[in-house]
Protein backbone atom coordinates (compact mmCIF):
# COMPACT_ATOMS: atom_id res chain seq x y z
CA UNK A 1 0.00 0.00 0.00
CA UNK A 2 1.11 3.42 -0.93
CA UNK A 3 -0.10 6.68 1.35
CA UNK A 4 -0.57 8.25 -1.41
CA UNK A 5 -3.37 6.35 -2.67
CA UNK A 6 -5.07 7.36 0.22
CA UNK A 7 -5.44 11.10 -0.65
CA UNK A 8 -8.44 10.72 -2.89
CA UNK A 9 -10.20 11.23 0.61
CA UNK A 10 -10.63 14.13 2.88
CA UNK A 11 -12.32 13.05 6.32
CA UNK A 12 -9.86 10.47 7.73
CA UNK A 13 -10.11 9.11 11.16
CA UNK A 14 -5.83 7.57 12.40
CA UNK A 15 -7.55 5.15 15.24
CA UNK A 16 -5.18 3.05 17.60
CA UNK A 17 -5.40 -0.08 19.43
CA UNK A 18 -7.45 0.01 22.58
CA UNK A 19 -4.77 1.22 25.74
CA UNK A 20 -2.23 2.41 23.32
CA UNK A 21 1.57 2.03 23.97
CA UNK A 22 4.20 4.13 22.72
CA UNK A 23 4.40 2.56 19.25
CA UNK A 24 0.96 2.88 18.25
CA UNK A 25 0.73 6.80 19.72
CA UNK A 26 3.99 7.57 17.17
CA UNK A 27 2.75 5.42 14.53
CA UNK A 28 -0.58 7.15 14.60
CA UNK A 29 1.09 10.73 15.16
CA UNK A 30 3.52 10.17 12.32
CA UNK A 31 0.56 9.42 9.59
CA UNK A 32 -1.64 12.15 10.78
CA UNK A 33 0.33 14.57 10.38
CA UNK A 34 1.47 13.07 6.94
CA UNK A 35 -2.61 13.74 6.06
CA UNK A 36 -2.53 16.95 7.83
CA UNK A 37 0.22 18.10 5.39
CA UNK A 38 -2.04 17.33 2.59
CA UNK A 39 -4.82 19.67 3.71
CA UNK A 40 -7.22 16.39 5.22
CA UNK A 41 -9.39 16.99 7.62
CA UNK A 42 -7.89 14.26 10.48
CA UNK A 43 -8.74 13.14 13.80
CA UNK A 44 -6.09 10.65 15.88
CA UNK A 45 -8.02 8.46 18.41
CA UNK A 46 -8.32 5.60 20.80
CA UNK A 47 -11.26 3.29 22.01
CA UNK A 48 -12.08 0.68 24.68
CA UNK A 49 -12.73 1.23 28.41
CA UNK A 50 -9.59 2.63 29.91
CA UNK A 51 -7.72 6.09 29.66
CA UNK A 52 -4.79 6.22 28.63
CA UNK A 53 -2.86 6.17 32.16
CA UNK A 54 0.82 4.93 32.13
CA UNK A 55 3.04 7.93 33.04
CA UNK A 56 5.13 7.91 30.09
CA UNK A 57 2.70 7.95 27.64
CA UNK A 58 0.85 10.94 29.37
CA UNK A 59 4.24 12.49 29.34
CA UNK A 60 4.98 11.95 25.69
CA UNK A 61 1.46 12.88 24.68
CA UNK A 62 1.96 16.18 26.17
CA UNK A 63 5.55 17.18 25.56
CA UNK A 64 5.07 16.21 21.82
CA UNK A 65 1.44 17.77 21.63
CA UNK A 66 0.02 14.53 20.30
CA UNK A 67 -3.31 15.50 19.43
CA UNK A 68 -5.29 12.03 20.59
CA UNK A 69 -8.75 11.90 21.64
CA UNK A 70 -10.74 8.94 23.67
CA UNK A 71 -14.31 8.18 21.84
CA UNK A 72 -16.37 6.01 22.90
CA UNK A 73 -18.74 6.75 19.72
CA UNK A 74 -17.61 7.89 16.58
CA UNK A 75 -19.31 9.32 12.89
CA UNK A 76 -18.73 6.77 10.35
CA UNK A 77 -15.69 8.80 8.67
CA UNK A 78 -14.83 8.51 5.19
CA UNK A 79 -11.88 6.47 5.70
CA UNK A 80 -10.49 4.93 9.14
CA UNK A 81 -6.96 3.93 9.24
CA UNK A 82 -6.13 1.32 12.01
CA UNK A 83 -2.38 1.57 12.89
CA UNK A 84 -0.45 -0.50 15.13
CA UNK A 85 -3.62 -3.15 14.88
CA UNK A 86 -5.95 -4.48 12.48
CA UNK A 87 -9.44 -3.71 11.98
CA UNK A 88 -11.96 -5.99 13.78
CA UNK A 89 -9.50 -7.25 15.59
CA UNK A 90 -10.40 -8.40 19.85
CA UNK A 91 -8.02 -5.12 21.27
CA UNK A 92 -9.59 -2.70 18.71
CA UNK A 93 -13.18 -0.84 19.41
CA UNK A 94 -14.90 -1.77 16.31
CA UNK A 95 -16.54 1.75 14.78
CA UNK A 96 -18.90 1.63 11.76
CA UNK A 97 -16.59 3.50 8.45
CA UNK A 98 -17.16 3.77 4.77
CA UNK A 99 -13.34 2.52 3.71
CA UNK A 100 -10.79 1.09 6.07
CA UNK A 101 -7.14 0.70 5.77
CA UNK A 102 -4.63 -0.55 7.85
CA UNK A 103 -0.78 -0.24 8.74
CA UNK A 104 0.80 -2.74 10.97
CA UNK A 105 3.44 -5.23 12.31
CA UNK A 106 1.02 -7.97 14.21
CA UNK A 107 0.89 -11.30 12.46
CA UNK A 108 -3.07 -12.31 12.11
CA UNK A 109 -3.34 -13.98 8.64
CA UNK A 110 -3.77 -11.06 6.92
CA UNK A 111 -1.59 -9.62 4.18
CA UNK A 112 -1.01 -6.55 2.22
CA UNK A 113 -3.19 -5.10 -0.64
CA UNK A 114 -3.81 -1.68 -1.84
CA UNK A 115 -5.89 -0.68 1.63
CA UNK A 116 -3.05 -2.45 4.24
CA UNK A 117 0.15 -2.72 4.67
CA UNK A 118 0.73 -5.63 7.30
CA UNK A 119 4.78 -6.20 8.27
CA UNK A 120 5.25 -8.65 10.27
CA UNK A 121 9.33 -8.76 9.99
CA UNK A 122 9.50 -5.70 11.37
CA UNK A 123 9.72 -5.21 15.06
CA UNK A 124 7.27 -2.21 15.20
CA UNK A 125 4.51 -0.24 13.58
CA UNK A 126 6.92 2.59 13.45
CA UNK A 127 9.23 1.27 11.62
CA UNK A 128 6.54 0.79 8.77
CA UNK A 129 4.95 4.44 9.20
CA UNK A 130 8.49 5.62 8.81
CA UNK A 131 9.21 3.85 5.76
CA UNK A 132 5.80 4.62 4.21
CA UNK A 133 6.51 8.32 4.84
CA UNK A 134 10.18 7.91 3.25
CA UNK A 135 8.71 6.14 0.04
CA UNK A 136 6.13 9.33 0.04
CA UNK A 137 9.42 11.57 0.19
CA UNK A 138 7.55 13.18 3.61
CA UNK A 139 11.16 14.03 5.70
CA UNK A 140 10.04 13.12 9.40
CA UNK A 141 12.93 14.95 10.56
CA UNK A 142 11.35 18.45 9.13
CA UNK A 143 8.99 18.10 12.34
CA UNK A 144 11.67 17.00 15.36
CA UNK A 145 8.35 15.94 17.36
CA UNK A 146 7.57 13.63 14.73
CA UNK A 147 10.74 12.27 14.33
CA UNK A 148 11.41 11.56 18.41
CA UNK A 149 7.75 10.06 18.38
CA UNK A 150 8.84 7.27 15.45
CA UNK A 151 11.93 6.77 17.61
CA UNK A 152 10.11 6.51 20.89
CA UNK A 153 7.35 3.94 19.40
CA UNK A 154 10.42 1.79 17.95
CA UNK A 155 12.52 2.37 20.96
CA UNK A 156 9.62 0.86 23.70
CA UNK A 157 8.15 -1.89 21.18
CA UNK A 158 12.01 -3.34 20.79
CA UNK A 159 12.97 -3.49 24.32
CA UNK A 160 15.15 -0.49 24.24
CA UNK A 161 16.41 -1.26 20.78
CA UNK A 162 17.50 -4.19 21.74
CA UNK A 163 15.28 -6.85 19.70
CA UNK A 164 15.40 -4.62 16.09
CA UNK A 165 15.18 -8.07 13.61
CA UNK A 166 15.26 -5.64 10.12
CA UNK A 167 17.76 -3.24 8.65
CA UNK A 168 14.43 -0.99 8.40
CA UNK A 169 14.83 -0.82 12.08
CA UNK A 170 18.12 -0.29 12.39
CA UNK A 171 18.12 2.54 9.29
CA UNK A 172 15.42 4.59 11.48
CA UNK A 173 17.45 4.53 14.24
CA UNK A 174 20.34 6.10 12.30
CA UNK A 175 18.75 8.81 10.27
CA UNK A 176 16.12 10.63 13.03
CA UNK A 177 16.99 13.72 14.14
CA UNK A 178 15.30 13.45 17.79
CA UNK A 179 14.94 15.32 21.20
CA UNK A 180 17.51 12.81 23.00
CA UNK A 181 16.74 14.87 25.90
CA UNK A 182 12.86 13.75 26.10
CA UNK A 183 13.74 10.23 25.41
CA UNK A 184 15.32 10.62 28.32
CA UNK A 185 12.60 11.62 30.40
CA UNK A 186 10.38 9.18 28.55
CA UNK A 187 12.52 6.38 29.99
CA UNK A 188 13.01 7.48 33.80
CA UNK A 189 8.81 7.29 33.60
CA UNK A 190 8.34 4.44 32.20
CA UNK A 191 7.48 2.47 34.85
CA UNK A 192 5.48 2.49 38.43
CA UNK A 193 6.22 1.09 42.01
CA UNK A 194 4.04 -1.61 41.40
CA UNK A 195 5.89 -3.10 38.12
CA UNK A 196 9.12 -2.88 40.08
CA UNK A 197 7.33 -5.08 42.65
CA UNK A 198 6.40 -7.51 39.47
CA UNK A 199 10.12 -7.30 38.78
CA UNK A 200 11.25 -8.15 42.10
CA UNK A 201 8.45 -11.36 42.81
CA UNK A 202 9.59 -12.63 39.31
CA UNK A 203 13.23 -12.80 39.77
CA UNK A 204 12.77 -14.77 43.20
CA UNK A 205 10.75 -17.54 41.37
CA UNK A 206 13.06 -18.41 39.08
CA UNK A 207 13.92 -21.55 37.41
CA UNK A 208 17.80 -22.66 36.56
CA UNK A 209 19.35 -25.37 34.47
CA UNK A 210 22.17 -25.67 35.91
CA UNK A 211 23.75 -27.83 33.05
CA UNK A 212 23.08 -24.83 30.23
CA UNK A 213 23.33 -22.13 32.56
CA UNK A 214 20.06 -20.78 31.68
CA UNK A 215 17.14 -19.20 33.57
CA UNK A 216 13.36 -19.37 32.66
CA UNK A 217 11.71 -16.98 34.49
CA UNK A 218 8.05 -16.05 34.53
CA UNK A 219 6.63 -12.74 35.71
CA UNK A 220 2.77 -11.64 35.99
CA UNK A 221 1.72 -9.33 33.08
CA UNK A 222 3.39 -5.83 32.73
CA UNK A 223 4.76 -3.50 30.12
CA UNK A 224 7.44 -5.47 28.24
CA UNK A 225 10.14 -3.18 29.00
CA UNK A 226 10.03 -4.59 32.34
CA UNK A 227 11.03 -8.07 31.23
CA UNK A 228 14.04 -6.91 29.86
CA UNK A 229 14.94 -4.83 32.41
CA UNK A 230 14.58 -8.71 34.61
CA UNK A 231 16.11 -10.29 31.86
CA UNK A 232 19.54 -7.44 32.18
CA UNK A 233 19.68 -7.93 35.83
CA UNK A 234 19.30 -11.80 36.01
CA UNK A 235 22.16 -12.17 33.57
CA UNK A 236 24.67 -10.34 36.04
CA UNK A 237 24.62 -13.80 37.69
CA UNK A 238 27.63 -15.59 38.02
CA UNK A 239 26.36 -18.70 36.91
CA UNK A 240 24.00 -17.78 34.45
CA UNK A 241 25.03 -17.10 30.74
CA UNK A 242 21.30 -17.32 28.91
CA UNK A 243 18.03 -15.96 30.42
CA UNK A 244 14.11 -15.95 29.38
CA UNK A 245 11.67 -14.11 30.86
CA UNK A 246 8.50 -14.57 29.79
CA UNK A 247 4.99 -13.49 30.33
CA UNK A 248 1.14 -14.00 29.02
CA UNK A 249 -0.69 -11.73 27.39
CA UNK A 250 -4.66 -11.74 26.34
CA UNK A 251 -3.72 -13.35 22.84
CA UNK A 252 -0.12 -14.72 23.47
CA UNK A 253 3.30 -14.86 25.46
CA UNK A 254 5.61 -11.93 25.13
CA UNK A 255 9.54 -13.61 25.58
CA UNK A 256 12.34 -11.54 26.58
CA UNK A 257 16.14 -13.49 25.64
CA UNK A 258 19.39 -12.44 26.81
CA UNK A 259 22.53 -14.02 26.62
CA UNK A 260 26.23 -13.22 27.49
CA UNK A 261 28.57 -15.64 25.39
CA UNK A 262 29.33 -15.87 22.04
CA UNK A 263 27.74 -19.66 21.02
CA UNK A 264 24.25 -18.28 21.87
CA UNK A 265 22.78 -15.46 20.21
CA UNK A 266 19.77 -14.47 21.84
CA UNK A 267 18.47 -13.71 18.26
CA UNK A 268 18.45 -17.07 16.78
CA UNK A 269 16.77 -18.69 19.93
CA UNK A 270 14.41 -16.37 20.08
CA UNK A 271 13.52 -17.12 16.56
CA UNK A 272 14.05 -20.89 17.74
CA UNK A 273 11.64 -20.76 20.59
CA UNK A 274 8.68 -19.03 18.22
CA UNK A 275 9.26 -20.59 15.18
CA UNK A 276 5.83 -22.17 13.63
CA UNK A 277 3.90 -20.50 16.38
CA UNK A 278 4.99 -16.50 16.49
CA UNK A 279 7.78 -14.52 15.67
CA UNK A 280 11.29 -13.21 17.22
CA UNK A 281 14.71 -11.65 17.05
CA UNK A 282 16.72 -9.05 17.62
CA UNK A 283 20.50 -9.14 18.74
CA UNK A 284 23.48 -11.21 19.51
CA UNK A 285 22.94 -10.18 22.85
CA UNK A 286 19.27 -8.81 23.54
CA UNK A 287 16.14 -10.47 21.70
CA UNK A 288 12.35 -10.57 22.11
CA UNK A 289 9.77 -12.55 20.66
CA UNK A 290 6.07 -13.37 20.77
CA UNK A 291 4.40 -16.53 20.83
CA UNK A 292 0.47 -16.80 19.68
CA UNK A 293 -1.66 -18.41 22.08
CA UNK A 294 -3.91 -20.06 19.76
CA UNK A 295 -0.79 -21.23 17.46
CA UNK A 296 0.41 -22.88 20.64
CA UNK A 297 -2.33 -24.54 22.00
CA UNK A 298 -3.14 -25.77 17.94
CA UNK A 299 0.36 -27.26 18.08
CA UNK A 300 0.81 -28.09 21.90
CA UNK A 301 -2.29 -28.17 23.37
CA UNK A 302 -0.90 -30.98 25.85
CA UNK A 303 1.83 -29.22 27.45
CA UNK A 304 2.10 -25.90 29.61
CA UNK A 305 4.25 -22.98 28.46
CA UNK A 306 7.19 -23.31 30.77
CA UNK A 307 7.74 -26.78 30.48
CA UNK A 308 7.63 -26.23 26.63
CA UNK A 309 10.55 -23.49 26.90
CA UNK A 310 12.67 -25.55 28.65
CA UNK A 311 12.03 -28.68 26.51
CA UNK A 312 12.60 -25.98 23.36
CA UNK A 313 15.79 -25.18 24.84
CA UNK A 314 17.04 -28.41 25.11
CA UNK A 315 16.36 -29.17 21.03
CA UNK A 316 18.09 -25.65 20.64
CA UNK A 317 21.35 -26.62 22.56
CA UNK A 318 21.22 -30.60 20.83
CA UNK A 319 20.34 -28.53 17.06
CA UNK A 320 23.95 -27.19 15.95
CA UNK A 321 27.76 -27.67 15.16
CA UNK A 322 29.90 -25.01 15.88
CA UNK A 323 32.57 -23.96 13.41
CA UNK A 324 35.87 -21.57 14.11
CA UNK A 325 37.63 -20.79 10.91
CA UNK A 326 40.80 -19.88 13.10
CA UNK A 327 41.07 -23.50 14.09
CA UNK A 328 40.41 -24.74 10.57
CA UNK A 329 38.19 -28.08 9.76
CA UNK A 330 39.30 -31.26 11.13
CA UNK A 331 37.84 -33.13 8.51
CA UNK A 332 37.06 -32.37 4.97
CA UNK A 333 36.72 -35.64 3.46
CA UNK A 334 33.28 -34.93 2.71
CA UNK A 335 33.40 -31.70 0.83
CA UNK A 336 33.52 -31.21 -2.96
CA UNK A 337 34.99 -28.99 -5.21
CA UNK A 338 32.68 -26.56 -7.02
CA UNK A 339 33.01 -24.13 -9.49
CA UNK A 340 31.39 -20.00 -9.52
CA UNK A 341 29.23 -19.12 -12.43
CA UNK A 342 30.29 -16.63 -14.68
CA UNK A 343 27.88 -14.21 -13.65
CA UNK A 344 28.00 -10.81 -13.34
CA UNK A 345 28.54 -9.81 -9.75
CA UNK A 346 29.23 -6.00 -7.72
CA UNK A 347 32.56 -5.10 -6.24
CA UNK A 348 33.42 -1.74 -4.02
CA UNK A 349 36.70 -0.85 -3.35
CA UNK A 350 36.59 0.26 0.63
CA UNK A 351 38.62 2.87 -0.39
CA UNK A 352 36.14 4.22 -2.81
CA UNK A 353 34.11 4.76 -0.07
CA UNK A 354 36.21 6.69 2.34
CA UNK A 355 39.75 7.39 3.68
CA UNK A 356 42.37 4.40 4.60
CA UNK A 357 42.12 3.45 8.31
CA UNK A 358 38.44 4.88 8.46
CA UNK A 359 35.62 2.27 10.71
CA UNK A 360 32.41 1.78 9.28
CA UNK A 361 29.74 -0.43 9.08
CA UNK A 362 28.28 -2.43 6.31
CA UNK A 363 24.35 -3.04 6.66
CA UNK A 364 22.68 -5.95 4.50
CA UNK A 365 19.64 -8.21 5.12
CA UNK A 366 22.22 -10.75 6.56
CA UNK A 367 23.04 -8.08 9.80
CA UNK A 368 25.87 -5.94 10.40
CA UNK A 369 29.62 -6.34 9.34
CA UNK A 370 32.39 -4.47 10.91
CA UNK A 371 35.43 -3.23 8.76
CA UNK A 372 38.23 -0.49 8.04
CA UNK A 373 38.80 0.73 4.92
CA UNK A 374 41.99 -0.38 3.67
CA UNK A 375 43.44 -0.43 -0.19
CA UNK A 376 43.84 -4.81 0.34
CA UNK A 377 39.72 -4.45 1.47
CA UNK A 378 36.91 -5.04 -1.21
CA UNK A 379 33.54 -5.21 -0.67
CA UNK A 380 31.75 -8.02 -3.19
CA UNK A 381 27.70 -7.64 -4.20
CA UNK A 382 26.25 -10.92 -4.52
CA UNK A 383 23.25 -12.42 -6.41
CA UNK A 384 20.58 -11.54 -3.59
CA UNK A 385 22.19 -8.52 -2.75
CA UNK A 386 24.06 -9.99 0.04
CA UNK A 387 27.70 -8.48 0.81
CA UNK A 388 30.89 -9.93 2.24
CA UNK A 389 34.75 -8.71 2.55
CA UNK A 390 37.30 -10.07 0.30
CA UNK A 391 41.53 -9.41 0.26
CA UNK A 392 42.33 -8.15 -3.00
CA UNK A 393 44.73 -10.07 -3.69
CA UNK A 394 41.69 -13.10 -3.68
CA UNK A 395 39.79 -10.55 -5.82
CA UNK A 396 42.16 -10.18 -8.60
CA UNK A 397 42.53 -14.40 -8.47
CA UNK A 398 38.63 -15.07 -9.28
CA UNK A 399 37.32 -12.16 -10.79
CA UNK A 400 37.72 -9.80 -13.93
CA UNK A 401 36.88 -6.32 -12.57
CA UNK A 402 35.84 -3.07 -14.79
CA UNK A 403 35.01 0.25 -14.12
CA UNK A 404 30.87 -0.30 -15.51
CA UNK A 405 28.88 0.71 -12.97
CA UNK A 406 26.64 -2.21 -11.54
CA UNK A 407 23.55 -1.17 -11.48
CA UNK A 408 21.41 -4.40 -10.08
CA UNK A 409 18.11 -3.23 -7.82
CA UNK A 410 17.66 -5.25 -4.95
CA UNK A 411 14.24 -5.68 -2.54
CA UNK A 412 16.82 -3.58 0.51
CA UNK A 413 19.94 -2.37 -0.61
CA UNK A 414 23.04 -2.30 1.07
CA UNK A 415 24.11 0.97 3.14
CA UNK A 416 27.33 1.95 4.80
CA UNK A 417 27.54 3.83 7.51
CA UNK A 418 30.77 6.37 8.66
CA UNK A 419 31.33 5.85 12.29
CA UNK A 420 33.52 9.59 12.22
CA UNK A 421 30.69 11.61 10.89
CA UNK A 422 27.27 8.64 12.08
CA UNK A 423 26.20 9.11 8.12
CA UNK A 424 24.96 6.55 5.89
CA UNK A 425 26.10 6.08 2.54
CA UNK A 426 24.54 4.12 -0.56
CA UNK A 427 26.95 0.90 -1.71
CA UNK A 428 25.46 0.86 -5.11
CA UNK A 429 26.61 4.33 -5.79
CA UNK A 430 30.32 3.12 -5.98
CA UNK A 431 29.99 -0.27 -7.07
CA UNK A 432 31.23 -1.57 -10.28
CA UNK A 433 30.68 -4.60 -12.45
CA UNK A 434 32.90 -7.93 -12.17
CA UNK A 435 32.83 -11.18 -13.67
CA UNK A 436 33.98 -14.45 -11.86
CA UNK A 437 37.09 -16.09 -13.57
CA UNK A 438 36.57 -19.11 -15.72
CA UNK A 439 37.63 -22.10 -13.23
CA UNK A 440 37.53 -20.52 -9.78
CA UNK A 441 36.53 -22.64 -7.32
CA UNK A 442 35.66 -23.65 -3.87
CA UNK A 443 35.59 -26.57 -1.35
CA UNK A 444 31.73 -27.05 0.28
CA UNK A 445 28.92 -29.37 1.44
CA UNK A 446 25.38 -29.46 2.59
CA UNK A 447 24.76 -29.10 5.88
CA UNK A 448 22.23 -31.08 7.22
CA UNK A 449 21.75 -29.31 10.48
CA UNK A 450 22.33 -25.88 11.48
CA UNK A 451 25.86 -24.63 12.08
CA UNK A 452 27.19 -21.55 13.21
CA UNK A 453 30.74 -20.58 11.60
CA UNK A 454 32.87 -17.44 13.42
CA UNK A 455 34.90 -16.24 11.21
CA UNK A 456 38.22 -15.17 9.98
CA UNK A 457 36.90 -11.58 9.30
CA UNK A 458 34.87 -11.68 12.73
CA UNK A 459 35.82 -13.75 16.30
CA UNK A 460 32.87 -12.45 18.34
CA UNK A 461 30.04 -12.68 16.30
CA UNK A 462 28.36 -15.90 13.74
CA UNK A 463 27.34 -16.79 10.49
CA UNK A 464 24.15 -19.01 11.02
CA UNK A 465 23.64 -21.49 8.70
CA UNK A 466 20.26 -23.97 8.55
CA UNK A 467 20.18 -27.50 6.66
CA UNK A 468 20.68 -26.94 2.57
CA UNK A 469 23.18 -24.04 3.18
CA UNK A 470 26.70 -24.92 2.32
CA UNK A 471 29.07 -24.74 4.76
CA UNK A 472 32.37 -23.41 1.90
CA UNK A 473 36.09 -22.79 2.55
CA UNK A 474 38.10 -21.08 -0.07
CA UNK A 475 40.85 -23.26 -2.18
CA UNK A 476 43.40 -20.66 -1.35
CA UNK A 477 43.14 -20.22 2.41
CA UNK A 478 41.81 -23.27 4.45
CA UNK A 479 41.07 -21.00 7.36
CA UNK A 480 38.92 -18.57 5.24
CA UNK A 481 35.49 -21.02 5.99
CA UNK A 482 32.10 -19.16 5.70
CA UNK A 483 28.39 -19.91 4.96
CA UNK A 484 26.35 -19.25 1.49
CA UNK A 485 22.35 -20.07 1.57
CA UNK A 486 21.16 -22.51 -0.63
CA UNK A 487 19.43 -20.16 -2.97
CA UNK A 488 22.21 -18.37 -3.17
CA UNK A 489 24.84 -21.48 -3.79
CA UNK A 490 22.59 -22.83 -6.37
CA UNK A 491 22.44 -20.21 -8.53
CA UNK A 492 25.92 -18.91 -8.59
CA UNK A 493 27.77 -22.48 -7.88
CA UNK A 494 28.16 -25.48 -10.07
CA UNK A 495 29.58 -29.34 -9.54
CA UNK A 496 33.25 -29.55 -10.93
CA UNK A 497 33.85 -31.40 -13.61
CA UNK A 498 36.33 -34.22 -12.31
């Protein structure tokens, strides 16, 4: 769905779930006053029983000058827009309205069309608004209050920005221009005396493994900030390295992960511990995710929540090799030599991009990778749009470089971003055409259960790799072992010829 389609009316009513958090209050702010700016007559409002009563959102309602209104009745308008929600959904007030749309991040069945647009990859309903506006070319940061409201609704609804699962996300982040100052504020009121009591009950009813070193904790319901603030604190413990705090909801069970050592990123067992039934991710370090009630009981109706989360943790720990390029393989007996396609892939010298010796960061769907520009550093464009480091002198061995600009679009396009000067900067803009080198080739097999690989380019962070990917090392440099998805090996790999 574009915004813009939506001009063709004039009486618009932006209405948010019942109770609304932070997310839905900035989602809604940020599309009214994309409608005010087009001369619409707009309302922003809220139904169900309660007020809205929660400090900080009082606080950020006022210091922004949110314009939102409690009805309890409403005139069928000439076009309701549900954000943060869907319409007819149990924690929406149903009002009567002569064309709906709706913008959102909630998984319920539905799916885009022209009148939604329904994300449910993305961590929050800001995240969406924000790139609706962009694709509209409405700059959020002309209007700072706008801007700080987006980043407040993505800051709450990710746990402190600690579960972000899409570049989206993490682009948002970098490019609003916000009042750091009220997020500030925001935060010191963002919870009461009696969530802190919540906090405090739920830590001393804890369960351990003491074989894992995890925790499973379970607190009564509260404002998911609070379970990672639980989660933060439990993990200070000496003997714990993974926690999960967990709690229900009317419709689900909101998880908070955290973990402290390198073999478990709280991302992937987040995503391990919803998968089939909800969603999750987030960070190495910090995740969230959501589990659907009805999902669960469809698919577990025999077996309560907590003993399922241990028993899921279990599978995780049993589910994957690990792999340390520094330490090489100690057997390759299995692995076959293959051969890259000639096809027609990107390259970017890092020093096209800035200075020798400068840090930056290079964003793809795949997550962040950490580099310095140096003349021996290129960047390579794959098939998908996925990126990777190479040394040049392993460039100039498999491919045949140019200086034609390679101009491949791709669904989210790689970024850069300056760590001197916090700007992001467009990899397609430098990159330049290159064609693999008849007879390079690679060592690789199938992996038939997940793996995680560190490394030579990073120690601290891994590549995570699910049965069909191919788990590849490089005919040149035994150590240099990596990951490539099986969509991606099959189209740009082929079976040598013996």
């Amino acid at each position: 769905m574009k915004l813009s389609t939506l001009d063709k009316f004039n009486e618009i009513v932006i209405q948010m779930h019942d109770n609304p958090d932070a997310d839905a209050v900035g989602s809604g702010y940020a599309i009214y006053k994309y409608f005010k700016s087009k001369g619409k007559n707009v309302r922003l409002v809220y139904g169900g029983k309660m007020k809205i009563k929660k400090s900080n959102m009082l606080l950020m309602i006022e210091e922004l000058g949110i314009p939102v209104e409690h009805v309890k009745e409403l005139e069928p308008p000439e076009l309701l827009i549900t954000v943060d929600c869907q319409y007819g959904e149990g924690n929406v007030q149903q009002f009567e309205a002569k064309d709906v749309a709706m913008i959102d991040h909630h998984n319920t069945g539905r799916v885009s069309d022209e009148m939604a647009e329904i994300r449910s990859h993305i961590v929050s309903c800001s995240t969406v608004c924000y790139d609706l506006l962009r694709n509209e070319g409405f700059d959020v940061n002309e209007d700072i209050t706008v801007a700080t409201a987006l980043y407040y609704g993505l800051f709450m609804d990710s746990n402190e920005l600690s579960e972000m699962r899409h570049p989206l996300d993490r682009d948002m982040v970098d490019e609003l221009v916000i009042n750091r100052a009220l997020i500030n504020r925001f935060t010191h009121a963002n919870f009461t005396l009696q969530e802190l009591e919540t906090a405090g009950i739920a830590m001393v009813r804890y369960n351990y493994d003491e074989n894992k070193r995890v925790s499973i904790i379970r607190s009564k319901p509260c404002d998911p900030n609070i379970l990672g603030i639980i989660g933060d604190f439990v993990l200070q413990v000496d003997s714990i390295d993974v926690s999960i705090i967990f709690n229900e909801t009317p419709d689900g069970y909101k998880l908070s992960v955290r973990s402290c050592v390198i073999e478990v990123g709280a991302n992937d067992l987040a995503e391990f511990l919803t998968e089939g039934i909800g969603n999750g991710g987030g960070h190495l370090d910090k995740a969230g995710g959501f589990i659907n009630k009805n999902k669960f009981i469809e698919k577990y109706d025999d077996q309560g929540i907590e003993s399922y989360l241990f028993g899921r943790v279990d599978e995780y720990y049993e589910s994957y090799d690990i792999v340390y390029a520094k330490m090489g393989l100690s057997d390759c007996s299995e692995f076959e030599e293959y051969e890259k396609l000639p096809y027609t892939y990107g390259y970017v010298r890092t020093t096209d991009l800035f200075e020798v010796g400068t840090e930056f960061r290079v964003r793809t769907l795949e997550g962040d990778v950490y580099l310095r520009s140096d003349e021996d550093i290129y960047l390579m464009i794959g098939y998908f749009g996925e990126v990777y480091a190479i040394e040049r002198h392993n460039f100039k061995k498999k491919y045949q470089e140019s200086e034609e600009p390679f101009l491949k679009k791709f669904d989210y396009e790689p970024s850069v971003m300056n760590f001197a000067d916090s700007k992001m900067y467009s990899i397609m803009k430098y990159a330049k055409k290159c064609v693999c080198e008849a007879g390079t080739s690679i060592f690789a097999k199938q992996v038939n259960k997940p793996v995680k690989v560190f490394t030579k380019w990073e120690y601290d962070r891994y590549m995570y790799g699910v049965p069909g990917d191919y788990l590849c090392y490089s005919a040149d440099d035994k150590n240099d072992i990596y990951l490539i998805k099986e969509e991606v090996f099959n189209k740009t790999y082929k079976l040598k010829e013996k």
